[in-house]
PDB file of N, CA and C in Angstrom:
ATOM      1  N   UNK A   1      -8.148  -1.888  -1.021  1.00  0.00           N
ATOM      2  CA  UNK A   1      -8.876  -0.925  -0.220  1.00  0.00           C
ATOM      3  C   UNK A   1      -8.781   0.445  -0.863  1.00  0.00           C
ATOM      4  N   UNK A   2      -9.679   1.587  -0.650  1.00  0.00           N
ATOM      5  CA  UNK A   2      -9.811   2.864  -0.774  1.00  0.00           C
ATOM      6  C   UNK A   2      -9.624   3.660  -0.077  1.00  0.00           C
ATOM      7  N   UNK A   3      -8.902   4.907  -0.518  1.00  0.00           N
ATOM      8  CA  UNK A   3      -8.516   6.199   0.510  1.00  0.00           C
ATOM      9  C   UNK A   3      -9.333   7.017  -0.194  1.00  0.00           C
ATOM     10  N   UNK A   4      -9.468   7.786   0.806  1.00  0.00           N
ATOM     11  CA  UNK A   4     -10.425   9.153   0.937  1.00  0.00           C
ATOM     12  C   UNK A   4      -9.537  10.152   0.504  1.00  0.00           C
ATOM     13  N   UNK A   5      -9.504  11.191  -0.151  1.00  0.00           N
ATOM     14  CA  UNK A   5      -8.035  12.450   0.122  1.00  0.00           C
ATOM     15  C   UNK A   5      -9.303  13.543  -0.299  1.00  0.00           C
ATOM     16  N   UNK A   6      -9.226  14.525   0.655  1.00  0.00           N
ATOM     17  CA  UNK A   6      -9.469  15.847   0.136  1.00  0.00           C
ATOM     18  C   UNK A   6      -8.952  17.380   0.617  1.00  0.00           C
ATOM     19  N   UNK A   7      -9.374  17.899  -0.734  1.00  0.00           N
ATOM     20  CA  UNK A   7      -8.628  19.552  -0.492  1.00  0.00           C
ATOM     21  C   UNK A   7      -9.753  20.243  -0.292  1.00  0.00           C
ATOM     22  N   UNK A   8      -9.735  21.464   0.320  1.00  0.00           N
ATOM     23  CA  UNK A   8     -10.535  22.500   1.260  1.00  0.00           C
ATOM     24  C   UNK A   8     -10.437  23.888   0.042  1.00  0.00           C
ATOM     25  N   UNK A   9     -11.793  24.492   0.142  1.00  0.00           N
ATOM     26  CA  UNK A   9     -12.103  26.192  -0.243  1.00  0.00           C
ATOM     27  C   UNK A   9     -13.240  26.482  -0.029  1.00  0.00           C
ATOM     28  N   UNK A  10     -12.858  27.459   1.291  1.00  0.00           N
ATOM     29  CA  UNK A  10     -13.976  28.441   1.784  1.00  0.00           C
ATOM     30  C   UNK A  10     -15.245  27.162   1.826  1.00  0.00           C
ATOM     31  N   UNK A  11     -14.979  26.084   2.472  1.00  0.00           N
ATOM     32  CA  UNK A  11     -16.481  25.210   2.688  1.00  0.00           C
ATOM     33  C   UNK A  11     -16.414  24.100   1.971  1.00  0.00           C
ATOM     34  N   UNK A  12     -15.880  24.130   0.610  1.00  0.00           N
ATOM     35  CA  UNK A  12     -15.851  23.144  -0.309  1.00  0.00           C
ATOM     36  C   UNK A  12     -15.026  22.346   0.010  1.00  0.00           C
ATOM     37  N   UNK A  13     -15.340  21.154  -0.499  1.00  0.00           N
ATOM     38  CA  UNK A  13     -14.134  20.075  -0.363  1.00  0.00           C
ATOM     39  C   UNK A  13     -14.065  19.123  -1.431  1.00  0.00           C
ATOM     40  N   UNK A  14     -12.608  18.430  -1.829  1.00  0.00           N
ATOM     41  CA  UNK A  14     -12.794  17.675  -2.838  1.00  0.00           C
ATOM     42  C   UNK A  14     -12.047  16.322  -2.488  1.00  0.00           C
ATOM     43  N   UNK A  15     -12.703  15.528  -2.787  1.00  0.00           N
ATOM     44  CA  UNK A  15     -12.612  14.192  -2.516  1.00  0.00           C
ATOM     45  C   UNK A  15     -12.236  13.455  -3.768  1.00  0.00           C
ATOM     46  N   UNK A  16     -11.463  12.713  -2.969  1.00  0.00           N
ATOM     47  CA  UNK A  16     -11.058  11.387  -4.290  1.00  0.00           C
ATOM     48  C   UNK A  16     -11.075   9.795  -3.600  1.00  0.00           C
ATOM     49  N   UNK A  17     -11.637   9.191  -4.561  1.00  0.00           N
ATOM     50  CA  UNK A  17     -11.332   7.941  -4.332  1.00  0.00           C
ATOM     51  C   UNK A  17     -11.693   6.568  -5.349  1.00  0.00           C
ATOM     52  N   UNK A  18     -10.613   5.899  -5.309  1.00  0.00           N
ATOM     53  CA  UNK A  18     -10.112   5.202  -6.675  1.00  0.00           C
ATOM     54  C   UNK A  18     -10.518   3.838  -6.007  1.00  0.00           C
ATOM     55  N   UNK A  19     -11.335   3.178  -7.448  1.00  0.00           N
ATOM     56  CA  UNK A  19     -11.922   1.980  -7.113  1.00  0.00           C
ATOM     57  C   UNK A  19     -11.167   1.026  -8.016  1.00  0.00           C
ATOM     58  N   UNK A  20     -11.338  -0.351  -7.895  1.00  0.00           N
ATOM     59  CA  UNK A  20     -10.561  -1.447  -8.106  1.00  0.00           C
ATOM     60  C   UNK A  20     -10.145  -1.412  -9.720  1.00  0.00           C
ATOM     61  N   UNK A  21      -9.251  -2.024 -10.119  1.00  0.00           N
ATOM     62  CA  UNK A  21      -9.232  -1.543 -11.971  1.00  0.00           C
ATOM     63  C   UNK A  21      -9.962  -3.254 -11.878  1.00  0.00           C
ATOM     64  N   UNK A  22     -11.038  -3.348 -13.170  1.00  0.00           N
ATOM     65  CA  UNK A  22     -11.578  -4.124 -13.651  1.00  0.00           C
ATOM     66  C   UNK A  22     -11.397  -4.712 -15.150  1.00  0.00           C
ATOM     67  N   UNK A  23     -11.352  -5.177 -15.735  1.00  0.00           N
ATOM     68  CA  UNK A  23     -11.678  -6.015 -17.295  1.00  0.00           C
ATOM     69  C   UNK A  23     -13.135  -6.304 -17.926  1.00  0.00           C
ATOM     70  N   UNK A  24     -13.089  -5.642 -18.890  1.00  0.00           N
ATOM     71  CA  UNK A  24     -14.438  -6.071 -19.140  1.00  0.00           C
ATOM     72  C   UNK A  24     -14.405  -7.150 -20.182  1.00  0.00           C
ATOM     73  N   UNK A  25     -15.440  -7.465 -21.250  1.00  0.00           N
ATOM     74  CA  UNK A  25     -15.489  -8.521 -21.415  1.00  0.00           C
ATOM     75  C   UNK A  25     -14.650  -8.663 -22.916  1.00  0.00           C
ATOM     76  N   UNK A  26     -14.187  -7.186 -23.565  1.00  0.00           N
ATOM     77  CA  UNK A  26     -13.738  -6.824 -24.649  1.00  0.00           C
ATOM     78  C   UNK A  26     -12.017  -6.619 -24.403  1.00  0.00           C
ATOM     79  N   UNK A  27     -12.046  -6.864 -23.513  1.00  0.00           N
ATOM     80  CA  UNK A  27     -10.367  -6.891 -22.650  1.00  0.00           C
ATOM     81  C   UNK A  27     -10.089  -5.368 -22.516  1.00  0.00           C
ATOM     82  N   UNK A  28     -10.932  -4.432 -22.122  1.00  0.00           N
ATOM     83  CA  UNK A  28     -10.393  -3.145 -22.005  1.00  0.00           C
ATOM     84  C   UNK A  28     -10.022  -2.894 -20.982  1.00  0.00           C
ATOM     85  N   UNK A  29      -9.230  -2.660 -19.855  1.00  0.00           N
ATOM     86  CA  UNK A  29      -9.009  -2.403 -18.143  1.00  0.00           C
ATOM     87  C   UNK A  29      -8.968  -0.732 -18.179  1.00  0.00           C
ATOM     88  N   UNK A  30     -10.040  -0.718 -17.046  1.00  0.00           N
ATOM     89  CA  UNK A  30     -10.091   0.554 -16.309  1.00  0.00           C
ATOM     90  C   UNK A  30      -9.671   0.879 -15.093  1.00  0.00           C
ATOM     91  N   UNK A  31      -9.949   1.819 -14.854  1.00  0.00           N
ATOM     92  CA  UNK A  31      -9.411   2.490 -13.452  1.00  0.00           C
ATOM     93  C   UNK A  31     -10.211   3.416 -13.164  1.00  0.00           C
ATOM     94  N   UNK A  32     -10.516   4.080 -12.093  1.00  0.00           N
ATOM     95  CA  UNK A  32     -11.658   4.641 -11.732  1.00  0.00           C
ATOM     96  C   UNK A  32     -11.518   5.741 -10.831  1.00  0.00           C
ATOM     97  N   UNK A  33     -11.877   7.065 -10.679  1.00  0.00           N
ATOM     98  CA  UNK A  33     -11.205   7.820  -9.715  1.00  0.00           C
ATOM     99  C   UNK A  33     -12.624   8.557  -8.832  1.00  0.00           C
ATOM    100  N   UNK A  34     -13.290   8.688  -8.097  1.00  0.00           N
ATOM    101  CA  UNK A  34     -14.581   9.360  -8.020  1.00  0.00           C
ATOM    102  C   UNK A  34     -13.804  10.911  -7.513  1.00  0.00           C
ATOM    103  N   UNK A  35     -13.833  11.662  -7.959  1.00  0.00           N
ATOM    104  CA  UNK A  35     -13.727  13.219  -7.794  1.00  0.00           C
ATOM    105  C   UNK A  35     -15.012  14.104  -7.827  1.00  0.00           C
ATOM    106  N   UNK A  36     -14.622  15.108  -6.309  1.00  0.00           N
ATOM    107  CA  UNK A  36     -15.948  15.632  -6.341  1.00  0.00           C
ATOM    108  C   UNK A  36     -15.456  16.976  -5.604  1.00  0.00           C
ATOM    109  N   UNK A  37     -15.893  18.114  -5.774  1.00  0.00           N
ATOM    110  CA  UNK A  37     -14.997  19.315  -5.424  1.00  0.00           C
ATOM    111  C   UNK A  37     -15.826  21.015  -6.453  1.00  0.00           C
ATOM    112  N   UNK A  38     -15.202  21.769  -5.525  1.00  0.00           N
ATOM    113  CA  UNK A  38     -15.938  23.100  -6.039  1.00  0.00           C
ATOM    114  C   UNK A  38     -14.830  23.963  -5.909  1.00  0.00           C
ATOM    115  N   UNK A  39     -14.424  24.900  -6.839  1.00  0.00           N
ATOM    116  CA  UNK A  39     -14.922  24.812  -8.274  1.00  0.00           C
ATOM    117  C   UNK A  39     -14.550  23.058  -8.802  1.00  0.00           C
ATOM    118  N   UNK A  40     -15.366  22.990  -9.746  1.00  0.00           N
ATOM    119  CA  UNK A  40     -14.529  21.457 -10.343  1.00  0.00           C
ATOM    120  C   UNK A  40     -13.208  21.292 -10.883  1.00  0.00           C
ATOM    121  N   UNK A  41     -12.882  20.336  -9.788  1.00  0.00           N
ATOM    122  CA  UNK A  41     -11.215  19.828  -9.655  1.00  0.00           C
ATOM    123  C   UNK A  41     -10.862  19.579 -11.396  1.00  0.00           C
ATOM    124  N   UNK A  42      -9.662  19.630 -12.100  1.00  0.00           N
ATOM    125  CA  UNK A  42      -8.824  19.453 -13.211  1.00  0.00           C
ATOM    126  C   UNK A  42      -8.509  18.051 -12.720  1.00  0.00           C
ATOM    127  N   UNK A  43      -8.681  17.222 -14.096  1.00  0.00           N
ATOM    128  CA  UNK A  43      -8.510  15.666 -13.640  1.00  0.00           C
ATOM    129  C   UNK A  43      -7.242  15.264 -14.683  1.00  0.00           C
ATOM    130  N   UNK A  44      -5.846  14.869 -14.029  1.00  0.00           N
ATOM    131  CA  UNK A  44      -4.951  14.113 -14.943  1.00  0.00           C
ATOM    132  C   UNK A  44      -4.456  12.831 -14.431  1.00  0.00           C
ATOM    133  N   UNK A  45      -4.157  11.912 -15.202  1.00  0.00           N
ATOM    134  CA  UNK A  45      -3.668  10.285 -14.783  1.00  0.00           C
ATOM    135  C   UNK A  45      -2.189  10.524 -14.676  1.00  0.00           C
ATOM    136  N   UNK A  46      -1.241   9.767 -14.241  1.00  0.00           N
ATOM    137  CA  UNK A  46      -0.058  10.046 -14.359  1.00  0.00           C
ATOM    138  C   UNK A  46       0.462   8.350 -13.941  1.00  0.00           C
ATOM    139  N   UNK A  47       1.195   8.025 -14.837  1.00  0.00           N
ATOM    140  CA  UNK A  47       1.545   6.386 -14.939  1.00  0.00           C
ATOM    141  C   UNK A  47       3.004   6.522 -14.805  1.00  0.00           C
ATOM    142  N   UNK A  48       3.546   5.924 -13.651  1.00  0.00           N
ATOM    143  CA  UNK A  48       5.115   6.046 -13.695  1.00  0.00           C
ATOM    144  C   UNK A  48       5.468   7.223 -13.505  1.00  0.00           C
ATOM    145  N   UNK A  49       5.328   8.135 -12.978  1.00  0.00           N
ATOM    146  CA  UNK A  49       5.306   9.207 -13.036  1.00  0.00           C
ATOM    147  C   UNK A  49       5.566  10.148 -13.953  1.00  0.00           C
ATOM    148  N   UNK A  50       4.899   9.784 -14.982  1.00  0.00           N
ATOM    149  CA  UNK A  50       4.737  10.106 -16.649  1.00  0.00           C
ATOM    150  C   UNK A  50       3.451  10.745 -16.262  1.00  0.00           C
ATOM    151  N   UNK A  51       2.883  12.497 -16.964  1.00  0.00           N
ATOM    152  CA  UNK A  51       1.530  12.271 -17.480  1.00  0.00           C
ATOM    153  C   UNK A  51       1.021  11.358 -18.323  1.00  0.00           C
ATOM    154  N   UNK A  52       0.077  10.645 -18.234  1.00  0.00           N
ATOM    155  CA  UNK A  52      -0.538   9.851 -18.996  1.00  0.00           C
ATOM    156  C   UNK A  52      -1.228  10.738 -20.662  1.00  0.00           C
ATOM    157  N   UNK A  53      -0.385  10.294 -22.031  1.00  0.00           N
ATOM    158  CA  UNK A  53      -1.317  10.627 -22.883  1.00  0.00           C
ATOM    159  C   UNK A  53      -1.904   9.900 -23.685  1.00  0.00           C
ATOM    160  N   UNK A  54      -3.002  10.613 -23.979  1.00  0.00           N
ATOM    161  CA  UNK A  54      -4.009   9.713 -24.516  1.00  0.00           C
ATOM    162  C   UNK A  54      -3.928   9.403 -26.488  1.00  0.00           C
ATOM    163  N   UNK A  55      -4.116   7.957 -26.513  1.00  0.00           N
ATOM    164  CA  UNK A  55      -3.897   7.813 -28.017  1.00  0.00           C
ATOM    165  C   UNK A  55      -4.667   6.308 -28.101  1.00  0.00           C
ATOM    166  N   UNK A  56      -4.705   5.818 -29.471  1.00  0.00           N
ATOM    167  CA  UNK A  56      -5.889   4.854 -29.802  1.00  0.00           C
ATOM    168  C   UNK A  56      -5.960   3.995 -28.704  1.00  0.00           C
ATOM    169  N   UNK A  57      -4.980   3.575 -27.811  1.00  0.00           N
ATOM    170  CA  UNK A  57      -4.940   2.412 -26.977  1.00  0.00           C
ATOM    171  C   UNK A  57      -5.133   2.713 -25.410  1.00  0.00           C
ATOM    172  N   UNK A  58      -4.941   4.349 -25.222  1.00  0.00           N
ATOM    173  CA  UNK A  58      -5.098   4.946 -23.431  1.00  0.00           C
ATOM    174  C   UNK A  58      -6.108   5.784 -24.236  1.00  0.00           C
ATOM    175  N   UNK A  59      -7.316   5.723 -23.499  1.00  0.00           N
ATOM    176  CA  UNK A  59      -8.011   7.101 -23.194  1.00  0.00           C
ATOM    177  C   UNK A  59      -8.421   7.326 -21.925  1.00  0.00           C
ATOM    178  N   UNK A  60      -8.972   8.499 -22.015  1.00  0.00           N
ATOM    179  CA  UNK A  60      -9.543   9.326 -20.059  1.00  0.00           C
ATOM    180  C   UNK A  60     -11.091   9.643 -20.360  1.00  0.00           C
ATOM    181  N   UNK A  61     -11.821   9.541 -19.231  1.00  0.00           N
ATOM    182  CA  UNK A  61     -12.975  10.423 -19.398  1.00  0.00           C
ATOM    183  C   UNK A  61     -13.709  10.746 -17.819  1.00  0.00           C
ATOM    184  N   UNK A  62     -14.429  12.289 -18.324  1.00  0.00           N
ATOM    185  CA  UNK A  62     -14.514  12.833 -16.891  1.00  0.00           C
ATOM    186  C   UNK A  62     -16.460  12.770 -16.959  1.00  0.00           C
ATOM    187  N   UNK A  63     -16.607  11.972 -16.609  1.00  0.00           N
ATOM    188  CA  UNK A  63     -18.040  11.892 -16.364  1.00  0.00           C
ATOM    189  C   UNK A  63     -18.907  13.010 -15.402  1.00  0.00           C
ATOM    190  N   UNK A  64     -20.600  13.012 -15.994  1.00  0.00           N
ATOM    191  CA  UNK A  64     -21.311  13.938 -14.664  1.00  0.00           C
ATOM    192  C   UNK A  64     -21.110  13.712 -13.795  1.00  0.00           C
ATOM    193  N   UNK A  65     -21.157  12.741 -13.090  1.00  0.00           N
ATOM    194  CA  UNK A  65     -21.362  11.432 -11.747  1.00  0.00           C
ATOM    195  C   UNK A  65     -19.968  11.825 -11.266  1.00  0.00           C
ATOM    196  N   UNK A  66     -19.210  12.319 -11.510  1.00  0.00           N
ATOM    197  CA  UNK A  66     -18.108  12.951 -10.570  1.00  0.00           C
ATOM    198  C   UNK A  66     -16.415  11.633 -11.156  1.00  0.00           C
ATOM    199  N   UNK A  67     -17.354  10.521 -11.472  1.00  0.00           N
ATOM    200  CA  UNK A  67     -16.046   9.671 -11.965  1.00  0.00           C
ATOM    201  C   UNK A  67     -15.407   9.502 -12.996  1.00  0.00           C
ATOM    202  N   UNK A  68     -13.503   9.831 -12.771  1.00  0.00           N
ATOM    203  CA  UNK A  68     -13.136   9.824 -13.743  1.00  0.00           C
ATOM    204  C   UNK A  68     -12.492   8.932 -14.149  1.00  0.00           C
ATOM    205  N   UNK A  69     -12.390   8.050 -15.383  1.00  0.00           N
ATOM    206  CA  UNK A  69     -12.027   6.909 -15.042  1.00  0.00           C
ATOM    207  C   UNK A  69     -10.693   6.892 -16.945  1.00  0.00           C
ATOM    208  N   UNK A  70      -9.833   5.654 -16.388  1.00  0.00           N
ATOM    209  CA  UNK A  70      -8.889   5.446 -17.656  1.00  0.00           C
ATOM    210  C   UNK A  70      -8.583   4.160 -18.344  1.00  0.00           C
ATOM    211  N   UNK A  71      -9.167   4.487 -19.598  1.00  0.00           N
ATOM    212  CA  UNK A  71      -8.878   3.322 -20.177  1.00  0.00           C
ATOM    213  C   UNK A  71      -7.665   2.325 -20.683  1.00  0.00           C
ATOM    214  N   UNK A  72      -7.556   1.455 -20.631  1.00  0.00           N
ATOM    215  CA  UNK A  72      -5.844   0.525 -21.618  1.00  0.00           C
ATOM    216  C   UNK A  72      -7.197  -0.390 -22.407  1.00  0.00           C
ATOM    217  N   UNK A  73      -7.030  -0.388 -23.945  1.00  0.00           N
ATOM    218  CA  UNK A  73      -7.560  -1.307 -24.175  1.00  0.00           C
ATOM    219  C   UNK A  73      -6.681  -2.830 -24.566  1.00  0.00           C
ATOM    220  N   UNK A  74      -5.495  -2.725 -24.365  1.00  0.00           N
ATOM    221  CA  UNK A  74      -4.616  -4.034 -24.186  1.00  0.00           C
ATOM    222  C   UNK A  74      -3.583  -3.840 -23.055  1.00  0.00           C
ATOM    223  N   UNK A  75      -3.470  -4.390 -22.331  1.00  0.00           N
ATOM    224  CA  UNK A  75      -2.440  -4.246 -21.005  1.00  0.00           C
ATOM    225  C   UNK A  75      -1.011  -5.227 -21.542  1.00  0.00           C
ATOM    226  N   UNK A  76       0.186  -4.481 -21.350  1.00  0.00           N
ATOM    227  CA  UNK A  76       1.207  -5.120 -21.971  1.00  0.00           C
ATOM    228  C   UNK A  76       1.882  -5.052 -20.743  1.00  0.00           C
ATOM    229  N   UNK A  77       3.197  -5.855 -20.217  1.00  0.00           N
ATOM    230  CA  UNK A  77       4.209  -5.374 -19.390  1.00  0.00           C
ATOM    231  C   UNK A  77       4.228  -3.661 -19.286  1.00  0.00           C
ATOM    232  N   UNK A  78       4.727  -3.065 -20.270  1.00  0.00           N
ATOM    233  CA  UNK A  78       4.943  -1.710 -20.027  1.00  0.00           C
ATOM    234  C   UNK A  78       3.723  -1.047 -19.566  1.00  0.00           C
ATOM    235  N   UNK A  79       2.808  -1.618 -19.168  1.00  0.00           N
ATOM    236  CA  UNK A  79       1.454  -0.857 -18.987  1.00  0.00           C
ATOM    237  C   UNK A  79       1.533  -1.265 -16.952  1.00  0.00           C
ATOM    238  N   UNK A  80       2.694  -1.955 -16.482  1.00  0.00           N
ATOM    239  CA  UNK A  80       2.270  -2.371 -15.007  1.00  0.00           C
ATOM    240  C   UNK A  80       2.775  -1.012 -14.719  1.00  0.00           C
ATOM    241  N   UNK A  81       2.441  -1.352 -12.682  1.00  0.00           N
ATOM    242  CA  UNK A  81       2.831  -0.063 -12.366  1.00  0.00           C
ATOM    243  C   UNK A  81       1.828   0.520 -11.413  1.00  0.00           C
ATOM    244  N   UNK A  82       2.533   2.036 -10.766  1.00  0.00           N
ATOM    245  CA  UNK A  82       2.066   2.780  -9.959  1.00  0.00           C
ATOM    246  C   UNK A  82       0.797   3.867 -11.026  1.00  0.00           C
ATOM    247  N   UNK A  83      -0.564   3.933 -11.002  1.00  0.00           N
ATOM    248  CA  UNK A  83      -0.930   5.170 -11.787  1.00  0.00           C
ATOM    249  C   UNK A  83      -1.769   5.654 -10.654  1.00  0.00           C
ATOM    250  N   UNK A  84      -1.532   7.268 -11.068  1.00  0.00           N
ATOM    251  CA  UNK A  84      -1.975   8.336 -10.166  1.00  0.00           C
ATOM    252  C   UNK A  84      -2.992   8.881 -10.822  1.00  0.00           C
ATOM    253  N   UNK A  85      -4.425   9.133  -9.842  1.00  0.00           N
ATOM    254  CA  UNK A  85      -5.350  10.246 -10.318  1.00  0.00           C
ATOM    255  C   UNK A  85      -4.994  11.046  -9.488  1.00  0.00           C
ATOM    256  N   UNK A  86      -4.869  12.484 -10.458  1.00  0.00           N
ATOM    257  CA  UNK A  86      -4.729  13.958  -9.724  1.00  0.00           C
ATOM    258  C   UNK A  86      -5.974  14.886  -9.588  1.00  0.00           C
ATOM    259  N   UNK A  87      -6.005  15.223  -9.023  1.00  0.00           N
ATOM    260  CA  UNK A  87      -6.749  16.703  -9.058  1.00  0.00           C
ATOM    261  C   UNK A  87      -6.641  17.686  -8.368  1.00  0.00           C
ATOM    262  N   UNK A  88      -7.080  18.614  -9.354  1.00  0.00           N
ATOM    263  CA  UNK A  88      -6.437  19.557  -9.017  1.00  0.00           C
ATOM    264  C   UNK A  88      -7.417  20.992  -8.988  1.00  0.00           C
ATOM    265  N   UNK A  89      -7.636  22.166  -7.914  1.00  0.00           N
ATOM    266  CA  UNK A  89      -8.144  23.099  -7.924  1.00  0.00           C
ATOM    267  C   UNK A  89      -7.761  24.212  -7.270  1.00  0.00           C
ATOM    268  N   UNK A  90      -8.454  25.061  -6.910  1.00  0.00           N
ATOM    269  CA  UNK A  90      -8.245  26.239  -6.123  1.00  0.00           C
ATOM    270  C   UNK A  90      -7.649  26.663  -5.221  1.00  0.00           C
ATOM    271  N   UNK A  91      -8.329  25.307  -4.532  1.00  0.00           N
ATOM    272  CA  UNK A  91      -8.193  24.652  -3.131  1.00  0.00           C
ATOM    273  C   UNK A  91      -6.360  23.876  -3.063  1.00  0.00           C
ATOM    274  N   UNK A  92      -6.562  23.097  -3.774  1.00  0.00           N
ATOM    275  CA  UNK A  92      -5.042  22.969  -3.751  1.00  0.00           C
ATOM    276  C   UNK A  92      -5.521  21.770  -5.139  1.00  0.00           C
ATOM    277  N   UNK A  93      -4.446  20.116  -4.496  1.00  0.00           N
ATOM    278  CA  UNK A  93      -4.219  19.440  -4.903  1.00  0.00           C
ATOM    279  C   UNK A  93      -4.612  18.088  -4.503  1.00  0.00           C
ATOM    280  N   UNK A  94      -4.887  16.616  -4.984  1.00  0.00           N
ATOM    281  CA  UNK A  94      -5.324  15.760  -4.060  1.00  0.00           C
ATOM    282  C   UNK A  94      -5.073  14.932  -5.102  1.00  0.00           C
ATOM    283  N   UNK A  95      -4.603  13.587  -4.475  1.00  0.00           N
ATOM    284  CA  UNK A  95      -4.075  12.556  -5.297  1.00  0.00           C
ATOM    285  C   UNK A  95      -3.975  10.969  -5.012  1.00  0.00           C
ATOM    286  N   UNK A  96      -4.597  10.051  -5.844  1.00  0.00           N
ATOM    287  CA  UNK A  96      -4.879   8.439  -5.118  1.00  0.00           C
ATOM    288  C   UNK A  96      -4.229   7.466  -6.101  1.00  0.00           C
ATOM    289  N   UNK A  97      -3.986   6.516  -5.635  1.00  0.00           N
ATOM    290  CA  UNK A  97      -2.697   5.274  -6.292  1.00  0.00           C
ATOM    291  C   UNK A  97      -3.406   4.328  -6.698  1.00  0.00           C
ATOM    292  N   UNK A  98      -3.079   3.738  -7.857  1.00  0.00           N
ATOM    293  CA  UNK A  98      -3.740   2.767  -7.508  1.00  0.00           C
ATOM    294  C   UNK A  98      -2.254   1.805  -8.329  1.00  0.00           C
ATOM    295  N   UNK A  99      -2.207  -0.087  -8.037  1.00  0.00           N
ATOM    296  CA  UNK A  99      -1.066  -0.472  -8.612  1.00  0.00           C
ATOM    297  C   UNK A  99      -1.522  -1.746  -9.723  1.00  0.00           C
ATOM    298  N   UNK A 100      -1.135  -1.671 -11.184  1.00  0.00           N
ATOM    299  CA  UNK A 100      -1.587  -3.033 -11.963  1.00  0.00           C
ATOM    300  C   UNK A 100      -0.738  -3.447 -12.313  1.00  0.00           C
ATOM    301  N   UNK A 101      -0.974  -4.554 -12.095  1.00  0.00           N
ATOM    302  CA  UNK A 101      -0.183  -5.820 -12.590  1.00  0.00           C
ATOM    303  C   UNK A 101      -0.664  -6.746 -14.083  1.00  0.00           C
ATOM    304  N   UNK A 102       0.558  -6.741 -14.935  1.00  0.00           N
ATOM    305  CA  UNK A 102       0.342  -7.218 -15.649  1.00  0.00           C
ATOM    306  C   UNK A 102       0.501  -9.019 -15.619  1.00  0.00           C
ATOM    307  N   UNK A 103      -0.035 -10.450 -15.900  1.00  0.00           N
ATOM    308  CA  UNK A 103       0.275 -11.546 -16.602  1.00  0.00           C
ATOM    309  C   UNK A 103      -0.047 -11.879 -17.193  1.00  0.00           C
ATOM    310  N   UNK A 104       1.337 -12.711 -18.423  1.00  0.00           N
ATOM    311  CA  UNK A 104       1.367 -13.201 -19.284  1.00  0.00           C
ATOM    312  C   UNK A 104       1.197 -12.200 -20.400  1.00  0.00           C
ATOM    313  N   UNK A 105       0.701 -12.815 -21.942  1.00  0.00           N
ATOM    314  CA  UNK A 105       0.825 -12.012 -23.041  1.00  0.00           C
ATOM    315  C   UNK A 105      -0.877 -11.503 -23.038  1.00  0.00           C
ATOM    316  N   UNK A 106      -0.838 -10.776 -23.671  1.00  0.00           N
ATOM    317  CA  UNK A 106      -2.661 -10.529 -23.878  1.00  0.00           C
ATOM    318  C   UNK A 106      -3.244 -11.406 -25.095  1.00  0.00           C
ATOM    319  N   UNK A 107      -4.508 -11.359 -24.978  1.00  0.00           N
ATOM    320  CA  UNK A 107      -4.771 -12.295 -26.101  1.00  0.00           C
ATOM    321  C   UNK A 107      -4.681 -11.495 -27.646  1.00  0.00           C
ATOM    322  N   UNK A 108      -4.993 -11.837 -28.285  1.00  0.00           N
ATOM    323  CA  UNK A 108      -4.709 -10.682 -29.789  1.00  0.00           C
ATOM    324  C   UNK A 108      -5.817 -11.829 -31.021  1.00  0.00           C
ATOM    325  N   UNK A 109      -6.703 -11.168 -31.692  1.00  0.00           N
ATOM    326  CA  UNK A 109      -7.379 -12.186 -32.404  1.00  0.00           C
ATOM    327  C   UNK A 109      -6.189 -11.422 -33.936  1.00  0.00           C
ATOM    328  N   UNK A 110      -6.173 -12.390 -34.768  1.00  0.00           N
ATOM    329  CA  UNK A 110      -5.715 -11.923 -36.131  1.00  0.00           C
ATOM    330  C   UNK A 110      -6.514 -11.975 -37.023  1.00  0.00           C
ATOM    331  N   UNK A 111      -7.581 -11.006 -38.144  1.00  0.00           N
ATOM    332  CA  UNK A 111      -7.939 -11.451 -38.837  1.00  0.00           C
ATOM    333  C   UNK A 111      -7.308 -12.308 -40.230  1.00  0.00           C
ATOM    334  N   UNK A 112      -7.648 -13.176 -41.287  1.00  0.00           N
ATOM    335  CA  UNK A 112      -7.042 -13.070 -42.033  1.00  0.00           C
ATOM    336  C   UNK A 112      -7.674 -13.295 -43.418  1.00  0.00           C
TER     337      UNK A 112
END
């Protein structure tokens, strides 16, 4: 299920809400945050309560459409867990959970 969270300024409001993490067909898993807010909310992931940084295997991206969403392109054990979208503005702060579970090994092709 999805929660709603939002922060308040002078009228504005910013909303969050995090949709299911999916697989696509290249084994990349996402996560999804819809953020929407004035001025526009600052968007960070936070995994374990680690900021999340980004390198060949995690990236982030903050789309027009208000969603910001994070990539794993291989999910390992160390990748399960609590991850947080933040945001953050004027207004204050607002923040949604979402939890993945990792099984088994991932697949891995080798060339040779």
């Amino acid at each position: 299920s999805s929660r709603d969270f939002q922060i308040y300024n002078e009228g504005n409001r910013t909303t969050l809400k995090i949709s299911e993490v999916f697989t696509d067909d290249a084994g990349t898993h996402s996560i999804s945050c819809k953020v929407t807010g004035k001025p526009q909310p600052r968007v960070t992931w936070v995994h374990n309560d680690r900021e999340v940084k980004e390198n060949s295997d995690v990236w982030t991206t903050q789309r027009t459409d208000g969603y910001c969403e994070l990539f794993i392109s291989e999910a390992f054990p160390e990748d399960m867990g609590e991850y947080i979208c933040k945001a953050v503005n004027v207004a204050g702060t607002a923040t949604t959970r979402a939890h993945v579970h990792v099984e088994g090994e991932p697949f891995r092709k080798t060339l040779l």
